[in-house]
PDB file of N, CA and C in Angstrom:
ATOM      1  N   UNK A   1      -0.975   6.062  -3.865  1.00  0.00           N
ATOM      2  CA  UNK A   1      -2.385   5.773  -3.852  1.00  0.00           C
ATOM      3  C   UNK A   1      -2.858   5.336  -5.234  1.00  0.00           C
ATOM      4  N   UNK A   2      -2.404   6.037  -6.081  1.00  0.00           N
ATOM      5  CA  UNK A   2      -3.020   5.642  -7.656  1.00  0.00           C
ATOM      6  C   UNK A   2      -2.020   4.278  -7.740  1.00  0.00           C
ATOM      7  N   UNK A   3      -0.792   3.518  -8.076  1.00  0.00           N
ATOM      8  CA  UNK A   3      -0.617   2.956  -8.158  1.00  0.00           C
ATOM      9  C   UNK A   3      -1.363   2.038  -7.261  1.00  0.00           C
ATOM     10  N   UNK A   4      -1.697   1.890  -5.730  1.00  0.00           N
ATOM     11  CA  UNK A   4      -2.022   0.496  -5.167  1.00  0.00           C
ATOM     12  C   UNK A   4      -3.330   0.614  -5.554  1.00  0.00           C
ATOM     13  N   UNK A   5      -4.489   1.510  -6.039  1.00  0.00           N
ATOM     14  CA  UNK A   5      -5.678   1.435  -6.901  1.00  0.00           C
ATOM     15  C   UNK A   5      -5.578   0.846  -8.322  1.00  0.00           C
ATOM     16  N   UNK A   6      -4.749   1.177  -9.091  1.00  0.00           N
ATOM     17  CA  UNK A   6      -4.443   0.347 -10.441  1.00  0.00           C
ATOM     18  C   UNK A   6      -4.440  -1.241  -9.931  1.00  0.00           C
ATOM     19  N   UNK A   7      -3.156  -1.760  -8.862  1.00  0.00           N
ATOM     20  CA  UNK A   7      -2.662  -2.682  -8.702  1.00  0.00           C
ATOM     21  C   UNK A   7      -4.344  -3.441  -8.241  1.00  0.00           C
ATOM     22  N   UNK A   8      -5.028  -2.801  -7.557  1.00  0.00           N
ATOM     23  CA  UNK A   8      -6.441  -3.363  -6.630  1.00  0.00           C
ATOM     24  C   UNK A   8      -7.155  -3.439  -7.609  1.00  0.00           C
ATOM     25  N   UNK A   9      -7.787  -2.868  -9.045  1.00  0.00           N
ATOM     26  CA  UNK A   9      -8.491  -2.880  -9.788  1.00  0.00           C
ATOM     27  C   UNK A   9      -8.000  -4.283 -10.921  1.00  0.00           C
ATOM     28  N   UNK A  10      -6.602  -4.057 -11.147  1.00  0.00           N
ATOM     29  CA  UNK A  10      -6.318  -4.642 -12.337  1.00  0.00           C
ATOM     30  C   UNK A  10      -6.070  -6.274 -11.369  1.00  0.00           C
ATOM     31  N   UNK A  11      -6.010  -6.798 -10.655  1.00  0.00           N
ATOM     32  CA  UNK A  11      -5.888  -7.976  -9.669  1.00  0.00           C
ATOM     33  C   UNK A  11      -7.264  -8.308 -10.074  1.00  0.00           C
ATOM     34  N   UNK A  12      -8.357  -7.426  -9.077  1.00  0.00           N
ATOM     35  CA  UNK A  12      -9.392  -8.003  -8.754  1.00  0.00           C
ATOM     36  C   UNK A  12     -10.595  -8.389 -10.592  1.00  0.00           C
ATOM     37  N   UNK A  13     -10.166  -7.606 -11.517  1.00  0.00           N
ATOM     38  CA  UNK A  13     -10.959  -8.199 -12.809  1.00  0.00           C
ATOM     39  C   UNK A  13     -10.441  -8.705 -13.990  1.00  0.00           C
ATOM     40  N   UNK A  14      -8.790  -8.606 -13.339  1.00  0.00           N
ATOM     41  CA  UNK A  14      -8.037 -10.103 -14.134  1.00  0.00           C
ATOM     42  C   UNK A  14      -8.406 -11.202 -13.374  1.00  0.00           C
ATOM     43  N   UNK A  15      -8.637 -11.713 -12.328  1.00  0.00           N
ATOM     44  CA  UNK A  15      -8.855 -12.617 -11.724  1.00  0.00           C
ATOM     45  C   UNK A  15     -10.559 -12.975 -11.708  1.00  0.00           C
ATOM     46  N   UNK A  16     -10.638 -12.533 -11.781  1.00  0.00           N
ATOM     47  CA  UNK A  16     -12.874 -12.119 -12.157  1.00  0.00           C
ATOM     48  C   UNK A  16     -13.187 -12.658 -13.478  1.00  0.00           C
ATOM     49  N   UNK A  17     -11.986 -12.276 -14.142  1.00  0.00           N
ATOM     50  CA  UNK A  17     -12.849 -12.469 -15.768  1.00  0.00           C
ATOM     51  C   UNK A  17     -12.234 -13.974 -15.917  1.00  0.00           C
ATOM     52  N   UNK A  18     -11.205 -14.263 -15.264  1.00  0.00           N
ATOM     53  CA  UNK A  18     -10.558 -15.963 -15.493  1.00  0.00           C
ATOM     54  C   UNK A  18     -11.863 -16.864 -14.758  1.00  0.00           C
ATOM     55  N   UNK A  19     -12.395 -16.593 -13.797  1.00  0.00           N
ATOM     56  CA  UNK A  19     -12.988 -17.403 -12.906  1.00  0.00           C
ATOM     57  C   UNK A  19     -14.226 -17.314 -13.517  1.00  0.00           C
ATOM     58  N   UNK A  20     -15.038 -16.085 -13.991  1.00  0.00           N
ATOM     59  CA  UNK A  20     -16.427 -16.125 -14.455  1.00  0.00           C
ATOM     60  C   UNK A  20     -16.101 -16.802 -16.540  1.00  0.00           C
ATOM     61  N   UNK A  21     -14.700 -17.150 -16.741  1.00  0.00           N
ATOM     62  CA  UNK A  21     -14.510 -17.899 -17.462  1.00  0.00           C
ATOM     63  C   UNK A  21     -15.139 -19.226 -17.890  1.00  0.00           C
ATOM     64  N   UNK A  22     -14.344 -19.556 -16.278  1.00  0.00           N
ATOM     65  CA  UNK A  22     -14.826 -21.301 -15.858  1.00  0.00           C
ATOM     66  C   UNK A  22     -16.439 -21.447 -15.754  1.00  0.00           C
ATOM     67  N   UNK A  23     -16.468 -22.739 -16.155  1.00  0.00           N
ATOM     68  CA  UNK A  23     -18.158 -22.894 -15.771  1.00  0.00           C
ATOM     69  C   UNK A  23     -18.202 -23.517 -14.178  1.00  0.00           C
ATOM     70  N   UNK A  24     -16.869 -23.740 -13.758  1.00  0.00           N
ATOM     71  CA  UNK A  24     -17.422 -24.835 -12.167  1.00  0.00           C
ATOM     72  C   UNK A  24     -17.373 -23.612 -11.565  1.00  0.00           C
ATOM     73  N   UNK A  25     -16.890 -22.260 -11.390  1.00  0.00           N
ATOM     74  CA  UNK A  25     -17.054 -21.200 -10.364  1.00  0.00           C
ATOM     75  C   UNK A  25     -18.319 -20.733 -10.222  1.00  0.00           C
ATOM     76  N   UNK A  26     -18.828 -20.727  -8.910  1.00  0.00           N
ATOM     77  CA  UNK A  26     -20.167 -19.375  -8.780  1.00  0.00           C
ATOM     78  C   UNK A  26     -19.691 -18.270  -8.982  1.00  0.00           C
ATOM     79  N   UNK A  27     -20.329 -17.172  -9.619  1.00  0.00           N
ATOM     80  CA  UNK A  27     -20.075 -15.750  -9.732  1.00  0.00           C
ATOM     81  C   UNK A  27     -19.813 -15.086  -8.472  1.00  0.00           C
ATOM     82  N   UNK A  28     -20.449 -15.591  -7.179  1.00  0.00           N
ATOM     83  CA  UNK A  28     -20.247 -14.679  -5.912  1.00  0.00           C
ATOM     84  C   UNK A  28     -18.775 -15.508  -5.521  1.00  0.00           C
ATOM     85  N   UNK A  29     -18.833 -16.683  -5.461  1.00  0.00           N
ATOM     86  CA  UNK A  29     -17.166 -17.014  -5.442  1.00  0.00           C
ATOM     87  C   UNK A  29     -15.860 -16.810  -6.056  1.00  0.00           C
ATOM     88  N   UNK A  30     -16.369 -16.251  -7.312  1.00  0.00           N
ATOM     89  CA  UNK A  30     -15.435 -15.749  -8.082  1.00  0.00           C
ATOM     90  C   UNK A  30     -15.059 -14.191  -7.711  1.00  0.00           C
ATOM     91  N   UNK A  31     -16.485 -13.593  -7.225  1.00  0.00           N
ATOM     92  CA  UNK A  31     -15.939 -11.955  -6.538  1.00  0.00           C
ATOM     93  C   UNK A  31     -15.175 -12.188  -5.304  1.00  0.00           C
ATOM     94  N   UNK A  32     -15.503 -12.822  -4.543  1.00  0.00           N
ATOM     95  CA  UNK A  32     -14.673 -13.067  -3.261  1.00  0.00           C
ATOM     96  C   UNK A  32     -13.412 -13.608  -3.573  1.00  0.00           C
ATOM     97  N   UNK A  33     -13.195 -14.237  -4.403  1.00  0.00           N
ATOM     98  CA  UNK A  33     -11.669 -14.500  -4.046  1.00  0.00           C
ATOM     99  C   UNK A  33     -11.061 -13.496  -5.218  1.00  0.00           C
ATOM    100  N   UNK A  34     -11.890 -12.911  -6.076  1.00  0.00           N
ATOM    101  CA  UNK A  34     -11.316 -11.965  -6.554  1.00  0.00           C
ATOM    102  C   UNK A  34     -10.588 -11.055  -5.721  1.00  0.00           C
ATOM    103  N   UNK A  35     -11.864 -10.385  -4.764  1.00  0.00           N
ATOM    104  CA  UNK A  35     -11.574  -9.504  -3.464  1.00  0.00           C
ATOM    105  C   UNK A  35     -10.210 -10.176  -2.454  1.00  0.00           C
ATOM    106  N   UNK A  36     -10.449 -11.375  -2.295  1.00  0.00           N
ATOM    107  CA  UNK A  36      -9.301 -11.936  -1.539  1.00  0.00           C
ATOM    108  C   UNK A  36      -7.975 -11.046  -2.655  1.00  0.00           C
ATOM    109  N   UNK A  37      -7.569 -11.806  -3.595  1.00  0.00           N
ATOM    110  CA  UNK A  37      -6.643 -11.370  -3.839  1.00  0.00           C
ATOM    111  C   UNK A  37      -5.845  -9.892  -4.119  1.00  0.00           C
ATOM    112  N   UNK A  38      -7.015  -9.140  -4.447  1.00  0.00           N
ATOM    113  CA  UNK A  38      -6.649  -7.766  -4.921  1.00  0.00           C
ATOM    114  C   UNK A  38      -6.618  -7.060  -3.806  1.00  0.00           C
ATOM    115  N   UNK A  39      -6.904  -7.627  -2.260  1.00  0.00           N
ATOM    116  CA  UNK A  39      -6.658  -7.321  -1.245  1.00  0.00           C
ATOM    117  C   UNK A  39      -4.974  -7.576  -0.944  1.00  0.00           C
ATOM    118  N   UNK A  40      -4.962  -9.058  -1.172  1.00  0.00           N
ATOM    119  CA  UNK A  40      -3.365  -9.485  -0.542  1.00  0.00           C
ATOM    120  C   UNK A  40      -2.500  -8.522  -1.596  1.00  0.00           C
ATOM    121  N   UNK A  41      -2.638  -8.714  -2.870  1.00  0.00           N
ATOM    122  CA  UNK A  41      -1.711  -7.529  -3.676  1.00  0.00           C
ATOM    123  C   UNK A  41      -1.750  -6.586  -2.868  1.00  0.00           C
ATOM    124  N   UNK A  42      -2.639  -5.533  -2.546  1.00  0.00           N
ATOM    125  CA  UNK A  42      -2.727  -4.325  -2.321  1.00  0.00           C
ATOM    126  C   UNK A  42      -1.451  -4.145  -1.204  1.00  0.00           C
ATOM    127  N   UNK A  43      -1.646  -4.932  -0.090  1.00  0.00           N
ATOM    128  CA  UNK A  43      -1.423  -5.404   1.318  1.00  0.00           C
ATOM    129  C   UNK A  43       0.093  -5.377   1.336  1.00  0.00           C
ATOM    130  N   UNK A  44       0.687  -5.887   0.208  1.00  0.00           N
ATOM    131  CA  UNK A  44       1.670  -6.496  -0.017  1.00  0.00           C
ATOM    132  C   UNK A  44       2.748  -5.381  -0.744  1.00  0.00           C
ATOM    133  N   UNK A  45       1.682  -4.721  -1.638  1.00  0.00           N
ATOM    134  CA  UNK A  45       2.561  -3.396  -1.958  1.00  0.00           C
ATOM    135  C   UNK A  45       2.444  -1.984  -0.971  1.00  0.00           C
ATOM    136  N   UNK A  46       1.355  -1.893   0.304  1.00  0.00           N
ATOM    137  CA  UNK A  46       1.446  -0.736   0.550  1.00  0.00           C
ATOM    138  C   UNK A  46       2.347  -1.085   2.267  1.00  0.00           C
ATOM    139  N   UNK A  47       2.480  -2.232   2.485  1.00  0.00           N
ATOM    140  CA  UNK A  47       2.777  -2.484   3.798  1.00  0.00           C
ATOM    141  C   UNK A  47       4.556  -2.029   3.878  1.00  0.00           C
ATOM    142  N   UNK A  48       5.158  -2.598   2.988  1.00  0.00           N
ATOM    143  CA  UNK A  48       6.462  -2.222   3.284  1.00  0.00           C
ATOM    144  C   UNK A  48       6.677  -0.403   2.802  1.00  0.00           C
ATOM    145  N   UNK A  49       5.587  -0.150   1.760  1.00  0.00           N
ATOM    146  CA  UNK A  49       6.394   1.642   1.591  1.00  0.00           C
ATOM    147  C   UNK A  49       5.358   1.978   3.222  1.00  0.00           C
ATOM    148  N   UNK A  50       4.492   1.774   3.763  1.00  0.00           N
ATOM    149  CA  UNK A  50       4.147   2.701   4.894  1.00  0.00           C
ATOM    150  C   UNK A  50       5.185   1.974   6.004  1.00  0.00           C
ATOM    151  N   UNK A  51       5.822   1.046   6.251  1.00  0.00           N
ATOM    152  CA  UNK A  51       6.896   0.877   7.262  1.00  0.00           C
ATOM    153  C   UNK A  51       8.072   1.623   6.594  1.00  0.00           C
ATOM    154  N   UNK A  52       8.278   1.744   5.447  1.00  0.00           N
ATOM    155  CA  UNK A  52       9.285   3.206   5.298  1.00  0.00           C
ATOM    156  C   UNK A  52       9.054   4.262   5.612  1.00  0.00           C
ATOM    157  N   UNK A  53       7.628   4.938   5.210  1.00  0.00           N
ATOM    158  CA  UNK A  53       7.307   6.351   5.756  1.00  0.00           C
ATOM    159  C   UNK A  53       7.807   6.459   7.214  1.00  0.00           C
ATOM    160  N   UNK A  54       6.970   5.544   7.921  1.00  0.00           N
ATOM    161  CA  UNK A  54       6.656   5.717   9.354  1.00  0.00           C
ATOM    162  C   UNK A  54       8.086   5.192   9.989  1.00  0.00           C
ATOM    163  N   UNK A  55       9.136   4.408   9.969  1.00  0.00           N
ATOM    164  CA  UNK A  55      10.563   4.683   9.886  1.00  0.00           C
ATOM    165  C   UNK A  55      11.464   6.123   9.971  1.00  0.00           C
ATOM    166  N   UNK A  56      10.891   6.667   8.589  1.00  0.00           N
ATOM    167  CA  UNK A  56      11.532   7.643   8.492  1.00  0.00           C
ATOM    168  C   UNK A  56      11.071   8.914   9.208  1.00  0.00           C
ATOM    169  N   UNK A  57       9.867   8.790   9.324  1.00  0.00           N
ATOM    170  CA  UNK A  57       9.243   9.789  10.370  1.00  0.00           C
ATOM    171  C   UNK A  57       9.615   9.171  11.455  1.00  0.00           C
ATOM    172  N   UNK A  58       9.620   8.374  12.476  1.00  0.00           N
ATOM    173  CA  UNK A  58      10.111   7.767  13.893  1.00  0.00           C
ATOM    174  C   UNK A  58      12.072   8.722  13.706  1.00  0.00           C
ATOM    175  N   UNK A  59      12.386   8.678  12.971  1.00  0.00           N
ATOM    176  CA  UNK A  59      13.852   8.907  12.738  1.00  0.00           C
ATOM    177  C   UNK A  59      14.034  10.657  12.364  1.00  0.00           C
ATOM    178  N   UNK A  60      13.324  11.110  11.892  1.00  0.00           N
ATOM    179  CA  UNK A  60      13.165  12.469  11.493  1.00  0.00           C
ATOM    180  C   UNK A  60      12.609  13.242  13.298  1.00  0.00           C
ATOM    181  N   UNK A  61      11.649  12.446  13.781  1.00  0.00           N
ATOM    182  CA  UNK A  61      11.297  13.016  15.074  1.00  0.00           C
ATOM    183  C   UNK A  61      12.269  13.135  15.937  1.00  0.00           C
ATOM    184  N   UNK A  62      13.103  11.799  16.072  1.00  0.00           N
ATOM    185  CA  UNK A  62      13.753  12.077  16.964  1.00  0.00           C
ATOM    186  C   UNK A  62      15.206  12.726  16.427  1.00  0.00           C
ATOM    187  N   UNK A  63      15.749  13.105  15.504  1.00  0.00           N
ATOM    188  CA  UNK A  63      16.934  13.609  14.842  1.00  0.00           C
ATOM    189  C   UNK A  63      15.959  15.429  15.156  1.00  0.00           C
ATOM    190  N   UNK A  64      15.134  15.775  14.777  1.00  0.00           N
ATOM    191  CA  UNK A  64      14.298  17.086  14.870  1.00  0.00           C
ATOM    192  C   UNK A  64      13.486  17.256  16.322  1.00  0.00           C
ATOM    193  N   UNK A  65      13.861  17.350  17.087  1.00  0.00           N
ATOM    194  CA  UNK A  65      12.859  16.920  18.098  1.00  0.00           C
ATOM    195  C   UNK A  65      12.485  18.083  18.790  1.00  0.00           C
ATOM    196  N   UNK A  66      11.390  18.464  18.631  1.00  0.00           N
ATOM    197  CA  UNK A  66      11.041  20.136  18.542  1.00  0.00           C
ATOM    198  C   UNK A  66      10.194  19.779  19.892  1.00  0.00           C
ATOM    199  N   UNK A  67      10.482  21.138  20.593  1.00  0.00           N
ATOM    200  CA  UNK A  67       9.704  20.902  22.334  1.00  0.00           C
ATOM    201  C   UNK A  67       7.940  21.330  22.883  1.00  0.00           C
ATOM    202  N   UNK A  68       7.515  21.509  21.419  1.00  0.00           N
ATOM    203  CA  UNK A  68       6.473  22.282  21.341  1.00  0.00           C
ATOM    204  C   UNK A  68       5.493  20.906  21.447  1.00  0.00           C
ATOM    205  N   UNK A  69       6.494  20.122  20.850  1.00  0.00           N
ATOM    206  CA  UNK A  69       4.968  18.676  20.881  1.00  0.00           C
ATOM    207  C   UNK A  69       4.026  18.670  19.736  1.00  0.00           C
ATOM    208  N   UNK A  70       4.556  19.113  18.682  1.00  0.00           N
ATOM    209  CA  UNK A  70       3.578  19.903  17.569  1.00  0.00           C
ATOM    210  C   UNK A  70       4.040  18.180  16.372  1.00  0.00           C
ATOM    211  N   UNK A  71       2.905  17.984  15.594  1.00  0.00           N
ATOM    212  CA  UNK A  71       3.560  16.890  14.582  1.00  0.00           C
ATOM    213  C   UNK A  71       4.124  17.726  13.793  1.00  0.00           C
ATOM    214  N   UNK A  72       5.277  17.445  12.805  1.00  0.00           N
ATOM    215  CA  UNK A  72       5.812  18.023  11.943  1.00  0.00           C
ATOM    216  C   UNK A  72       5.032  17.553  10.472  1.00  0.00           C
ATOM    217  N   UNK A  73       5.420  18.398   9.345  1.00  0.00           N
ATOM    218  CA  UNK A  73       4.538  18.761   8.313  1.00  0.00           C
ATOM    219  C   UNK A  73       5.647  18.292   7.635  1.00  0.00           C
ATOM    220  N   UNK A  74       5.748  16.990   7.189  1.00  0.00           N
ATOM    221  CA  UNK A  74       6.477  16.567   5.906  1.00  0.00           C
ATOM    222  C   UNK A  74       6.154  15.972   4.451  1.00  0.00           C
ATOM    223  N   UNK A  75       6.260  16.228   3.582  1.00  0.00           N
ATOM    224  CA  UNK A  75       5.669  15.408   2.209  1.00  0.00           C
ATOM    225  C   UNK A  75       6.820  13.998   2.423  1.00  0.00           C
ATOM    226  N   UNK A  76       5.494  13.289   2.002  1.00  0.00           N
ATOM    227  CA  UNK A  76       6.013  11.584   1.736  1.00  0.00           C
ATOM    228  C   UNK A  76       7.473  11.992   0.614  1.00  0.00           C
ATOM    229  N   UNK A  77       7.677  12.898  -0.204  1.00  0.00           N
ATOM    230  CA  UNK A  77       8.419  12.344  -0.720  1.00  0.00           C
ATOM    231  C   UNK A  77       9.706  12.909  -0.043  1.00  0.00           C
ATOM    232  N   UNK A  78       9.540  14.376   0.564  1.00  0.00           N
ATOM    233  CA  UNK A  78      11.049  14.739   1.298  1.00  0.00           C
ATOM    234  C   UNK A  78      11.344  12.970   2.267  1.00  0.00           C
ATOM    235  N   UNK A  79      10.526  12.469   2.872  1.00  0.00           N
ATOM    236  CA  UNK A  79      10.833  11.474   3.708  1.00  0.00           C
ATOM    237  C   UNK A  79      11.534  10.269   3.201  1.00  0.00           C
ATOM    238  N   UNK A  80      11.029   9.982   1.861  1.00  0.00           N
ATOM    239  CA  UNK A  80      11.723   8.554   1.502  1.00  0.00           C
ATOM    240  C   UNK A  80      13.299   9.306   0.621  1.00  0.00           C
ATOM    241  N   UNK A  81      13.115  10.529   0.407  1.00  0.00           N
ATOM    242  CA  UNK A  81      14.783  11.134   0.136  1.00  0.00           C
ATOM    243  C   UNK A  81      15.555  11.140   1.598  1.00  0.00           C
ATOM    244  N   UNK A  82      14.928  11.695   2.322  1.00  0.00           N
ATOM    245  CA  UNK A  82      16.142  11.547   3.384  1.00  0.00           C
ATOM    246  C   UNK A  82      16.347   9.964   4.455  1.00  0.00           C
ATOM    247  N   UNK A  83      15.230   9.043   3.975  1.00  0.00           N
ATOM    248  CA  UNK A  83      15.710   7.891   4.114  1.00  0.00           C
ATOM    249  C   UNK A  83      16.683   6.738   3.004  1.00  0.00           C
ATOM    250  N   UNK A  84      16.446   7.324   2.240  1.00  0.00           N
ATOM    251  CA  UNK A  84      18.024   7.061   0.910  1.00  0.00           C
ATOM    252  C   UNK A  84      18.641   7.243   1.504  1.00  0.00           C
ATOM    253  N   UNK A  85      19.008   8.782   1.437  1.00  0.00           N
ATOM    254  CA  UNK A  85      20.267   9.497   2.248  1.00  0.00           C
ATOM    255  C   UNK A  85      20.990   8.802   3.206  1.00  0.00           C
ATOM    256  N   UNK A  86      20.213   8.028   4.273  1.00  0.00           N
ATOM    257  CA  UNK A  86      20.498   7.797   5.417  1.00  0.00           C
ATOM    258  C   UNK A  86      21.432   6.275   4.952  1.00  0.00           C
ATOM    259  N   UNK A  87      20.954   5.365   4.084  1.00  0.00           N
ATOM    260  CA  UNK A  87      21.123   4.418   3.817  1.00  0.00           C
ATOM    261  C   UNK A  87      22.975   4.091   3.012  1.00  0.00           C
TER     262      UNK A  87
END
């Protein structure tokens, strides 16, 4: 979370301060595609680690498959160790 907030902050007013640089940009066009981009960064770094989590949880459920129907209680990080492991 703190990293894809750094990555969303430091995108969106490196790209802000280049554009409110220029004199041909409007300022509201320069926030929007600021926003565009510090979106696609974000997007781009959190999409493949949550298809790992949720991998490794799909794979942990069914390797653990407890009859109670209960979700199991795992920290993100036991999960991306025992998806190493697996690898």
């Amino acid at each position: 979370q703190i990293v894809m907030n750094s990555v969303m902050f430091t995108v969106f007013n490196r790209i802000k301060l280049e554009a409110n640089n220029s004199e041909a940009v409007d300022q509201n066009v320069a926030a929007v595609f600021a926003g565009l981009f510090a979106g696609l960064a974000t997007a781009c770094l959190s999409t493949p680690t949550d298809w790992i989590k949720i991998q490794a949880q799909v794979s942990l459920t069914k390797n653990n498959n407890n009859n109670k129907g209960e979700p199991m209680s795992i920290s993100t990080l036991s999960i991306l160790k025992r998806a190493a492991i697996r690898k």
